[in-house]
Protein backbone atom coordinates (compact mmCIF):
# COMPACT_ATOMS: atom_id res chain seq x y z
CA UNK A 1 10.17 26.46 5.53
CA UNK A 2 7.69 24.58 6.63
CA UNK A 3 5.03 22.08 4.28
CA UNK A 4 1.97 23.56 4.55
CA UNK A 5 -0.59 20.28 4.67
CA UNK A 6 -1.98 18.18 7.51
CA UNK A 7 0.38 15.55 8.90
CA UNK A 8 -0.82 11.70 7.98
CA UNK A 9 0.99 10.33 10.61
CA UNK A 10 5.49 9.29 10.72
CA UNK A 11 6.81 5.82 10.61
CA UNK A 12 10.80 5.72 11.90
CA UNK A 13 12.92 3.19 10.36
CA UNK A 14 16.06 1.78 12.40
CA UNK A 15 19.05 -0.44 10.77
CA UNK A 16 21.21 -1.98 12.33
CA UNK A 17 24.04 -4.38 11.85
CA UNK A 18 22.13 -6.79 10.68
CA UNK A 19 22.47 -6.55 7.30
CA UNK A 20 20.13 -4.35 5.67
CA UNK A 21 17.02 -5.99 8.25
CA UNK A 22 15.07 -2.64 9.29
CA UNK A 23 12.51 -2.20 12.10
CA UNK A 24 9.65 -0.02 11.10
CA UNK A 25 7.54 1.72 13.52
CA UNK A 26 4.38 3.40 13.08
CA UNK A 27 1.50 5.21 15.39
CA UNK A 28 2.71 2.08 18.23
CA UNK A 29 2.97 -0.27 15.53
CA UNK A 30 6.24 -2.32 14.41
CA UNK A 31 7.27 -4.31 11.60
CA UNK A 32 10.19 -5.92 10.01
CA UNK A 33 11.57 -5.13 6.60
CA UNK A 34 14.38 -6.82 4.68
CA UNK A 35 15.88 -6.69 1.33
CA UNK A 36 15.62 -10.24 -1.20
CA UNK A 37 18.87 -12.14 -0.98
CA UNK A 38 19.41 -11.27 -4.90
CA UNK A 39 20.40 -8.18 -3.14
CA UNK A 40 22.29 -9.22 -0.40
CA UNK A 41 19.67 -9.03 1.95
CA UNK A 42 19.01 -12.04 4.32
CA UNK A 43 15.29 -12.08 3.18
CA UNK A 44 13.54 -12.16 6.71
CA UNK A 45 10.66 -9.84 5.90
CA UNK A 46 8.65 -7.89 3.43
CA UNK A 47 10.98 -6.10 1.23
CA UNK A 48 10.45 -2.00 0.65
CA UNK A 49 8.93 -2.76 -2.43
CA UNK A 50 6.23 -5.40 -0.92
CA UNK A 51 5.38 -2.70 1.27
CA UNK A 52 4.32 -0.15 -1.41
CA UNK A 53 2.53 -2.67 -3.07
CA UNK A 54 0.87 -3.92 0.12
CA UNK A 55 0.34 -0.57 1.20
CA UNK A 56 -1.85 -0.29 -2.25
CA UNK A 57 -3.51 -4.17 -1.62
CA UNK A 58 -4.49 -3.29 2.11
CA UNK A 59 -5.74 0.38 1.41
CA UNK A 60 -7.41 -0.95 -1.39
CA UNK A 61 -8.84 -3.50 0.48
CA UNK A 62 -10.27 -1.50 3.27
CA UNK A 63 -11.86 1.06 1.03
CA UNK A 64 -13.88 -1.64 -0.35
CA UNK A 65 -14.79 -3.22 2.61
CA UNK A 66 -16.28 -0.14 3.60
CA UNK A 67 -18.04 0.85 0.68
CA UNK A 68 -19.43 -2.36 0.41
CA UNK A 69 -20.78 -2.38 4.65
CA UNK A 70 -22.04 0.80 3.85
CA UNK A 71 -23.52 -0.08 1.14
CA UNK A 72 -24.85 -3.22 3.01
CA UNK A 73 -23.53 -5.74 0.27
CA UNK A 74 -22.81 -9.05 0.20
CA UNK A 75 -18.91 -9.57 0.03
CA UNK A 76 -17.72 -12.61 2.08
CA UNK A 77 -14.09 -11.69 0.97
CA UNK A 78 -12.11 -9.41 -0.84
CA UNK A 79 -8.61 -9.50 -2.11
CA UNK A 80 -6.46 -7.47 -3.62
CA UNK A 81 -3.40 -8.64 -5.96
CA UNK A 82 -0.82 -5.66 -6.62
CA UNK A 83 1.92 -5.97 -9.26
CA UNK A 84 4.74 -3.35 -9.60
CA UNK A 85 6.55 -3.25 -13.05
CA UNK A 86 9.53 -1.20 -13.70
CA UNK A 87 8.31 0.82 -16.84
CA UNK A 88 10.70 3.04 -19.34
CA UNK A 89 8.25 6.33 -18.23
CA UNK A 90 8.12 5.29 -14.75
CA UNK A 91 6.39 2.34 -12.53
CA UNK A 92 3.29 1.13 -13.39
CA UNK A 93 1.32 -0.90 -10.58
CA UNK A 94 -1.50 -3.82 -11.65
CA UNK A 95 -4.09 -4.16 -9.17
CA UNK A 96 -6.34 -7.37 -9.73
CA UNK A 97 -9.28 -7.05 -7.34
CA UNK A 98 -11.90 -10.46 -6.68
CA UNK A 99 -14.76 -10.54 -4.59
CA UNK A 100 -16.49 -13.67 -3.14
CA UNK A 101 -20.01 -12.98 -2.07
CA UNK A 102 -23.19 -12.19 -4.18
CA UNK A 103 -22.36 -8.93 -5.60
CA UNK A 104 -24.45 -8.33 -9.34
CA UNK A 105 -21.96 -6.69 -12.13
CA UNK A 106 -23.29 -3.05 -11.63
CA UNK A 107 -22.10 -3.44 -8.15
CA UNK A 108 -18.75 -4.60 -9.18
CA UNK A 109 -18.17 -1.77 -12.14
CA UNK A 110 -19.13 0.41 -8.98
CA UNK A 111 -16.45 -0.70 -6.69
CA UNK A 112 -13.46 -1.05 -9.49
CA UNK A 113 -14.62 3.16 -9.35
CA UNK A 114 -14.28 2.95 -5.51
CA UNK A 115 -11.04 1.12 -5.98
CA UNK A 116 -9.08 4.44 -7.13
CA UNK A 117 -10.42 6.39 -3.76
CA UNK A 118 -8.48 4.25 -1.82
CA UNK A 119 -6.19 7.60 -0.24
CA UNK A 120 -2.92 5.46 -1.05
CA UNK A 121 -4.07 5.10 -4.20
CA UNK A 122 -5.03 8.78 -4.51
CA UNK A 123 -1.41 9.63 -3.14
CA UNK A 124 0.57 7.55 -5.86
CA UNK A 125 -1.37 9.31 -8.86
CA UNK A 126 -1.31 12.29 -7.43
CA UNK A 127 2.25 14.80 -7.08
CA UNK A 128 4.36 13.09 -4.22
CA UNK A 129 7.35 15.52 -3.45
CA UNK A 130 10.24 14.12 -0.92
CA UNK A 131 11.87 16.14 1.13
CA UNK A 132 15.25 15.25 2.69
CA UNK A 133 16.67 16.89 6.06
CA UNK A 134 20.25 15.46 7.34
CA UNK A 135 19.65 15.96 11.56
């Protein structure tokens, strides 16, 4: 059966002999992934879980950006710093978000609320379901 949902796009990921090194593509895009050498990776490239979390940082990022050019702010720079911590009940990700510009309080308290509309954001709080087809 079909999901019933609009698509968000595929990324294809292709290993090799090289030991656990993957190329990622994406909408024309490609990247390089690698597992730590704690794991027996050769550490080359972002691991999978750097990717969530900059997944989360970038998407983050972006969201505020706009806001804020919308908005017609002042934010010279934004950056987002994404922790991921193994929990007992699950995974719990720290986001620590800093601005440099001229941005009062009330405009900050806004955009930490802006911060959770990111859509990657939205997706990891929301119900993710994986589905799993052998072709």
């Amino acid at each position: 059966m079909e999901p019933q949902g609009d698509s968000l796009g595929t990324a294809n990921a292709v290993t090799a002999r090289t030991k656990y090194q993957t190329i990622i593509t994406s909408d024309g895009h490609a990247i390089i992934v690698d597992e730590p050498a704690d794991v027996n990776g050769t550490d080359t490239a972002i691991s999978p879980y750097g990717l969530l979390m900059a997944s989360l940082a970038s998407c983050t990022s972006i969201t505020l950006r706009m806001y804020i050019d919308r908005k017609m702010w002042v934010a010279d720079k934004i950056t987002v710093e994404v922790e991921m911590i193994k929990m007992p009940a699950g995974t719990l990700f720290k986001r620590k978000i800093s601005f440099e510009g001229e941005l009062a309080d009330e405009q900050k308290q806004r955009l930490e609320q802006i911060a959770d509309a990111c859509p990657v954001h939205k997706i990891l709080v929301g119900g993710i379901m994986v589905e799993t087809e052998l072709v």
